[in-house]
N, C-alpha and C. Protein backbone atom coordinates (compact mmCIF):
# COMPACT_ATOMS: atom_id res chain seq x y z
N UNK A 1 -78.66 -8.78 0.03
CA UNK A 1 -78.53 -9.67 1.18
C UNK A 1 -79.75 -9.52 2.08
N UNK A 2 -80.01 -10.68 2.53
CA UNK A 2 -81.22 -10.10 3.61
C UNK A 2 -80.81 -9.85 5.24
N UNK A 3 -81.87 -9.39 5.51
CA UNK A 3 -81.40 -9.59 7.18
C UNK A 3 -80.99 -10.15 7.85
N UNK A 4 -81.34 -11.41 8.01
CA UNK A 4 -80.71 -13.22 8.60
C UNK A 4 -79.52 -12.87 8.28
N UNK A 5 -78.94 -12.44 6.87
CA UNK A 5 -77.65 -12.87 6.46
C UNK A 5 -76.62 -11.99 6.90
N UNK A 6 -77.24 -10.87 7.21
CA UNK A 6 -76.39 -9.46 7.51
C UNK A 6 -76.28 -9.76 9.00
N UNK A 7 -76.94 -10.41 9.91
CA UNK A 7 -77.29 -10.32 11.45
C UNK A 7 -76.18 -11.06 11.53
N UNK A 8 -76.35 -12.24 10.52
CA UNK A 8 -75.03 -13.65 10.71
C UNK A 8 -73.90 -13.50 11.00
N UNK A 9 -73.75 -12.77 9.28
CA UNK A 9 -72.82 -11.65 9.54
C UNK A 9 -71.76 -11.18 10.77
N UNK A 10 -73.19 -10.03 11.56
CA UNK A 10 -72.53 -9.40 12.52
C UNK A 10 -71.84 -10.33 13.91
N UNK A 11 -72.56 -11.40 13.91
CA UNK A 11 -72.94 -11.98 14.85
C UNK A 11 -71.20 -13.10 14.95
N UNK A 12 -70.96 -13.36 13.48
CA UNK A 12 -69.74 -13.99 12.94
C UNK A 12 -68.42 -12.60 13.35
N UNK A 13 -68.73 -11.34 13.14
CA UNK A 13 -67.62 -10.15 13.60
C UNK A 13 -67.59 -10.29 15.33
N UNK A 14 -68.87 -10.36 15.59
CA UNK A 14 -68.38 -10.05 17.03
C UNK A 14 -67.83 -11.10 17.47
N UNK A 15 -67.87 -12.60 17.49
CA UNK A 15 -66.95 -13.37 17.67
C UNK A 15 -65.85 -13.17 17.71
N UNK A 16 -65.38 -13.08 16.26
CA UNK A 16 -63.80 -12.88 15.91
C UNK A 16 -63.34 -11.43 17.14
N UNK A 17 -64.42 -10.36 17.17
CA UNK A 17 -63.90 -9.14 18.05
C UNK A 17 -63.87 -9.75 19.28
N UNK A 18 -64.47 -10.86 19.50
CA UNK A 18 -64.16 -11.30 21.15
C UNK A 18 -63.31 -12.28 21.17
N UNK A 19 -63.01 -12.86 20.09
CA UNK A 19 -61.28 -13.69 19.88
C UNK A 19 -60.14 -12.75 20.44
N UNK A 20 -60.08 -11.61 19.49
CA UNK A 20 -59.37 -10.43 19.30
C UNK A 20 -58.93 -9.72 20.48
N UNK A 21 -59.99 -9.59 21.04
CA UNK A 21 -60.13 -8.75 23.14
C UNK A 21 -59.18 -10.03 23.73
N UNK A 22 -59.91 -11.25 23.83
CA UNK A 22 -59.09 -12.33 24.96
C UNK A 22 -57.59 -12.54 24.02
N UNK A 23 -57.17 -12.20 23.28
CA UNK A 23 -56.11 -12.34 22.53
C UNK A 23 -54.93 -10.96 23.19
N UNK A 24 -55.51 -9.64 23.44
CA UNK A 24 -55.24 -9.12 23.69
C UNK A 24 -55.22 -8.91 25.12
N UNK A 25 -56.05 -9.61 25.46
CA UNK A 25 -55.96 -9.57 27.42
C UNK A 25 -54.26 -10.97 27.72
N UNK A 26 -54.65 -11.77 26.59
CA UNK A 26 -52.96 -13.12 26.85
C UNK A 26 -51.99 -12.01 26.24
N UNK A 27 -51.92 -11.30 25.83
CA UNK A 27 -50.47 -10.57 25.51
C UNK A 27 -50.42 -9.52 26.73
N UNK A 28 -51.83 -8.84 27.14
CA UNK A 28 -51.30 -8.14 28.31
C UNK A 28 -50.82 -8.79 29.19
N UNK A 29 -51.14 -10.11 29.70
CA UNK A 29 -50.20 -10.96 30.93
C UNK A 29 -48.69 -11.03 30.77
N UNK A 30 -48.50 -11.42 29.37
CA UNK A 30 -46.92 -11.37 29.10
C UNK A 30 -46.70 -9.97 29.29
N UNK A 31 -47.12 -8.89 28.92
CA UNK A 31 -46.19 -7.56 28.97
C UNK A 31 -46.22 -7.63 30.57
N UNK A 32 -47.08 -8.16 31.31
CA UNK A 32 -47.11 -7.81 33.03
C UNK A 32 -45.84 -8.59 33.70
N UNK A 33 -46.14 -9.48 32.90
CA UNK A 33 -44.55 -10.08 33.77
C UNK A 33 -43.14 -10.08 33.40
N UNK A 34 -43.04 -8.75 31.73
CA UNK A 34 -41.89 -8.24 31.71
C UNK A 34 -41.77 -7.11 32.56
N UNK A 35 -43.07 -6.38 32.74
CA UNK A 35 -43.08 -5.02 34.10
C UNK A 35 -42.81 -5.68 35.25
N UNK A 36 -42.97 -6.60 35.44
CA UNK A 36 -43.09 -7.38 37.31
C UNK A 36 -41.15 -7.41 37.22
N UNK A 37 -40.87 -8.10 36.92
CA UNK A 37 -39.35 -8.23 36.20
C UNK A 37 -39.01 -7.17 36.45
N UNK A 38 -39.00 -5.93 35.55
CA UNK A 38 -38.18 -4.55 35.68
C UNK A 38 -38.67 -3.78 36.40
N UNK A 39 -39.64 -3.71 37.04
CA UNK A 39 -39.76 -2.77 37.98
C UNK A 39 -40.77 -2.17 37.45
N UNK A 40 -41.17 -2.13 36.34
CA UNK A 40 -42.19 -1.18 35.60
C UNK A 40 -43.71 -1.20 36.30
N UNK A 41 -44.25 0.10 36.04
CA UNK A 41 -45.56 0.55 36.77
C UNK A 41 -46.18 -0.29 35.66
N UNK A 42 -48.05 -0.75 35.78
CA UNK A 42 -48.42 -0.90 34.96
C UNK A 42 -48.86 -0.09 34.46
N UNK A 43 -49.82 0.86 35.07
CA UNK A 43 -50.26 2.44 34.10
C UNK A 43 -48.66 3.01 33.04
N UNK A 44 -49.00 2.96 32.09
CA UNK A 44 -47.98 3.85 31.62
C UNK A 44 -48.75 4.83 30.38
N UNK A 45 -48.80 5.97 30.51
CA UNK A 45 -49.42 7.15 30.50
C UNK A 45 -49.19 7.33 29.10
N UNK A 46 -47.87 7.57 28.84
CA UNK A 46 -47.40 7.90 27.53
C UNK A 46 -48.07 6.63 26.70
N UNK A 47 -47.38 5.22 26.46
CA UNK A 47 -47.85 4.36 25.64
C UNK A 47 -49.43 4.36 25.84
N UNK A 48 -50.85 4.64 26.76
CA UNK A 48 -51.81 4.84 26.53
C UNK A 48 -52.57 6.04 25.69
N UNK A 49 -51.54 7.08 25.75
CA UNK A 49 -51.56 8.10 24.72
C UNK A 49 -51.12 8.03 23.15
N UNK A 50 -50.28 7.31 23.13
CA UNK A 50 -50.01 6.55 21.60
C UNK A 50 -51.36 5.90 21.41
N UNK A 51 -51.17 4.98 21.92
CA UNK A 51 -52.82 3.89 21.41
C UNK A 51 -54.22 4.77 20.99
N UNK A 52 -54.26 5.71 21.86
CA UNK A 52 -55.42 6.30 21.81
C UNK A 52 -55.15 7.15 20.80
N UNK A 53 -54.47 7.75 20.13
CA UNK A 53 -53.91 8.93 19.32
C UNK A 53 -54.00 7.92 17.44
N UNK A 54 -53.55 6.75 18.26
CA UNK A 54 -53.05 5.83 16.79
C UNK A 54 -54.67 5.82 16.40
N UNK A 55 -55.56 5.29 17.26
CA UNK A 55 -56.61 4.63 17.33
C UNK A 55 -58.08 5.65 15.98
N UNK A 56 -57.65 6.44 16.73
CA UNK A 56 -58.01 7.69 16.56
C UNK A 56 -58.38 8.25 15.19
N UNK A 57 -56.66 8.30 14.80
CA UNK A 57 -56.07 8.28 13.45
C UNK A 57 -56.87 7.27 12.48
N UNK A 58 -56.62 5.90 12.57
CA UNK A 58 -57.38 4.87 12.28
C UNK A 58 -58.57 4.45 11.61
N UNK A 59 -59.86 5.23 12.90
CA UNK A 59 -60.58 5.31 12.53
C UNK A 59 -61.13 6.71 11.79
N UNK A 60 -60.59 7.96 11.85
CA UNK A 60 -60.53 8.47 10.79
C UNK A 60 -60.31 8.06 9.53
N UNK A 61 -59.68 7.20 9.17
CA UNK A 61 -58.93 7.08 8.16
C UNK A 61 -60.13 5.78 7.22
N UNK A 62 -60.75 5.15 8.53
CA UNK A 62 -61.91 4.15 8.27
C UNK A 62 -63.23 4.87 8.13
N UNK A 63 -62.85 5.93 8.03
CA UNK A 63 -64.77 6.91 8.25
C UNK A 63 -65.66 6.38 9.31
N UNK A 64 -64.66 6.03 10.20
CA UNK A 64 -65.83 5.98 11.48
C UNK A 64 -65.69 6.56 12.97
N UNK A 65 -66.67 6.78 13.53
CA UNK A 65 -66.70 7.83 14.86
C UNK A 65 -65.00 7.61 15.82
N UNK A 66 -64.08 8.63 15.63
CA UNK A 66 -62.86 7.99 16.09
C UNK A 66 -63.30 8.36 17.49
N UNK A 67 -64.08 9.64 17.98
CA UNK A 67 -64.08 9.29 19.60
C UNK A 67 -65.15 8.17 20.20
N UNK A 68 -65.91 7.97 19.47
CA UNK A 68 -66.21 6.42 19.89
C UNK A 68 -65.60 5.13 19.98
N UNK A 69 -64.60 5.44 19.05
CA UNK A 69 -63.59 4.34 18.83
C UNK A 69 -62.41 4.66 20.42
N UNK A 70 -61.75 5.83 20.59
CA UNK A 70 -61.17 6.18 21.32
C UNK A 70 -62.00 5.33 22.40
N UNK A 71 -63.34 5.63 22.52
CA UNK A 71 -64.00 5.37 24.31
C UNK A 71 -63.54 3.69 24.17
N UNK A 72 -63.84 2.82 23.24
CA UNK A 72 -63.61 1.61 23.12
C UNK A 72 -62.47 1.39 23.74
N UNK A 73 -61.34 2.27 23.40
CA UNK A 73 -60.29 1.35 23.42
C UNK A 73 -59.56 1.79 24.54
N UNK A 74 -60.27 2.99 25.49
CA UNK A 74 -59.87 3.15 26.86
C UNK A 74 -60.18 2.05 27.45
N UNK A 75 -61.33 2.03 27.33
CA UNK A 75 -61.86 0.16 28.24
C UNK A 75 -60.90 -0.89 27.75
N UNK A 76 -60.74 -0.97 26.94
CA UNK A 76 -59.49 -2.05 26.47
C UNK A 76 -58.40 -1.97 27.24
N UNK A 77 -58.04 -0.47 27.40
CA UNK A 77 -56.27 -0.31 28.31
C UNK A 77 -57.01 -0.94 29.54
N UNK A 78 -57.89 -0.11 29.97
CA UNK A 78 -58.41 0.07 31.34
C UNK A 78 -58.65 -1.72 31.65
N UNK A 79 -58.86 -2.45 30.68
CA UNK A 79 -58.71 -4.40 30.47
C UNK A 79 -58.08 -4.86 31.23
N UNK A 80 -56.81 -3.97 30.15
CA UNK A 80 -55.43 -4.71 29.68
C UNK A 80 -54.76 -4.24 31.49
N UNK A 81 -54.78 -3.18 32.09
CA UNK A 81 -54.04 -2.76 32.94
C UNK A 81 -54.76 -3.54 34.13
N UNK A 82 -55.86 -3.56 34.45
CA UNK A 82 -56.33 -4.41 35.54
C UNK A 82 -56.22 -6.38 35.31
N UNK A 83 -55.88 -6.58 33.94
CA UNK A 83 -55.55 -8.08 34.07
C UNK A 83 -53.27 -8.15 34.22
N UNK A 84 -53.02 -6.86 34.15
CA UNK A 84 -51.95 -6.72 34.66
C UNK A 84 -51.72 -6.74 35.93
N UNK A 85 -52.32 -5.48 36.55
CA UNK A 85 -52.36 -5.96 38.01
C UNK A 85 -53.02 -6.90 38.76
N UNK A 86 -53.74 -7.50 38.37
CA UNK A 86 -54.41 -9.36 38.72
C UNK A 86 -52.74 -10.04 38.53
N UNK A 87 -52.40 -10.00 37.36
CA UNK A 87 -51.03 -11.12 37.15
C UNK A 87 -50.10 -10.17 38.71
N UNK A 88 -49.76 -9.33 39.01
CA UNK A 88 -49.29 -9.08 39.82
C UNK A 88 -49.55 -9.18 41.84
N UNK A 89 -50.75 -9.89 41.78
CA UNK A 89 -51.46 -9.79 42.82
C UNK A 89 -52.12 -8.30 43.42
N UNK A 90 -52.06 -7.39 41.97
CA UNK A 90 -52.75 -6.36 43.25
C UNK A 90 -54.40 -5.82 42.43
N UNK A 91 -54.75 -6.87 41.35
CA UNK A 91 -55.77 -6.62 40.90
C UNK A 91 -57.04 -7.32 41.81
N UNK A 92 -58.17 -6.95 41.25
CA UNK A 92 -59.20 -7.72 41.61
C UNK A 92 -60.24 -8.64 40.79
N UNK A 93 -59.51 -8.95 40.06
CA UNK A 93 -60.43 -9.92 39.01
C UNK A 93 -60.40 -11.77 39.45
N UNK A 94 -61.41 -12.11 39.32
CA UNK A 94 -61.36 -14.07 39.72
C UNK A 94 -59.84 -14.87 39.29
């Protein structure tokens, strides 16, 4: 393959990975307004410790850097929890 084709390639993944993120920021709104509903905090400690633990696992399992993967996917919660508290009025995003 040449370069052009491999760049294309990447260039075709990161798309789909930025499908994937805003896909995952519309499901965090729905989980926010089953927490708004019950009372629920949005930090929740434990289920960010699963994710990160699963994540982890994962990319072990993919032969690739799992605490790099881990840092990824703190920013992801850290996303997901501030477009929660936006749906709640106490975030700060547009």
């Amino acid at each position: 393959m040449s370069l052009e084709t491999l760049r294309a390639e990447i260039t075709k993944t990161d798309t789909e990975i930025i499908r994937l993120i805003a896909h995952r920021q519309a499901l965090a709104l729905k989980i926010a307004q089953i927490k708004i509903h019950a009372g629920l905090p949005v930090h929740d400690a434990h289920r960010a410790s699963e994710v990160l633990n699963s994540v982890f696992d994962q990319a072990v399992e993919a032969k690739i850097d799992p605490v790099a993967v881990q840092k990824i996917f703190e920013q992801l919660i850290t996303m997901s929890e501030e477009r929660q508290r936006e749906c709640s009025g106490d975030g700060n995003l547009p």
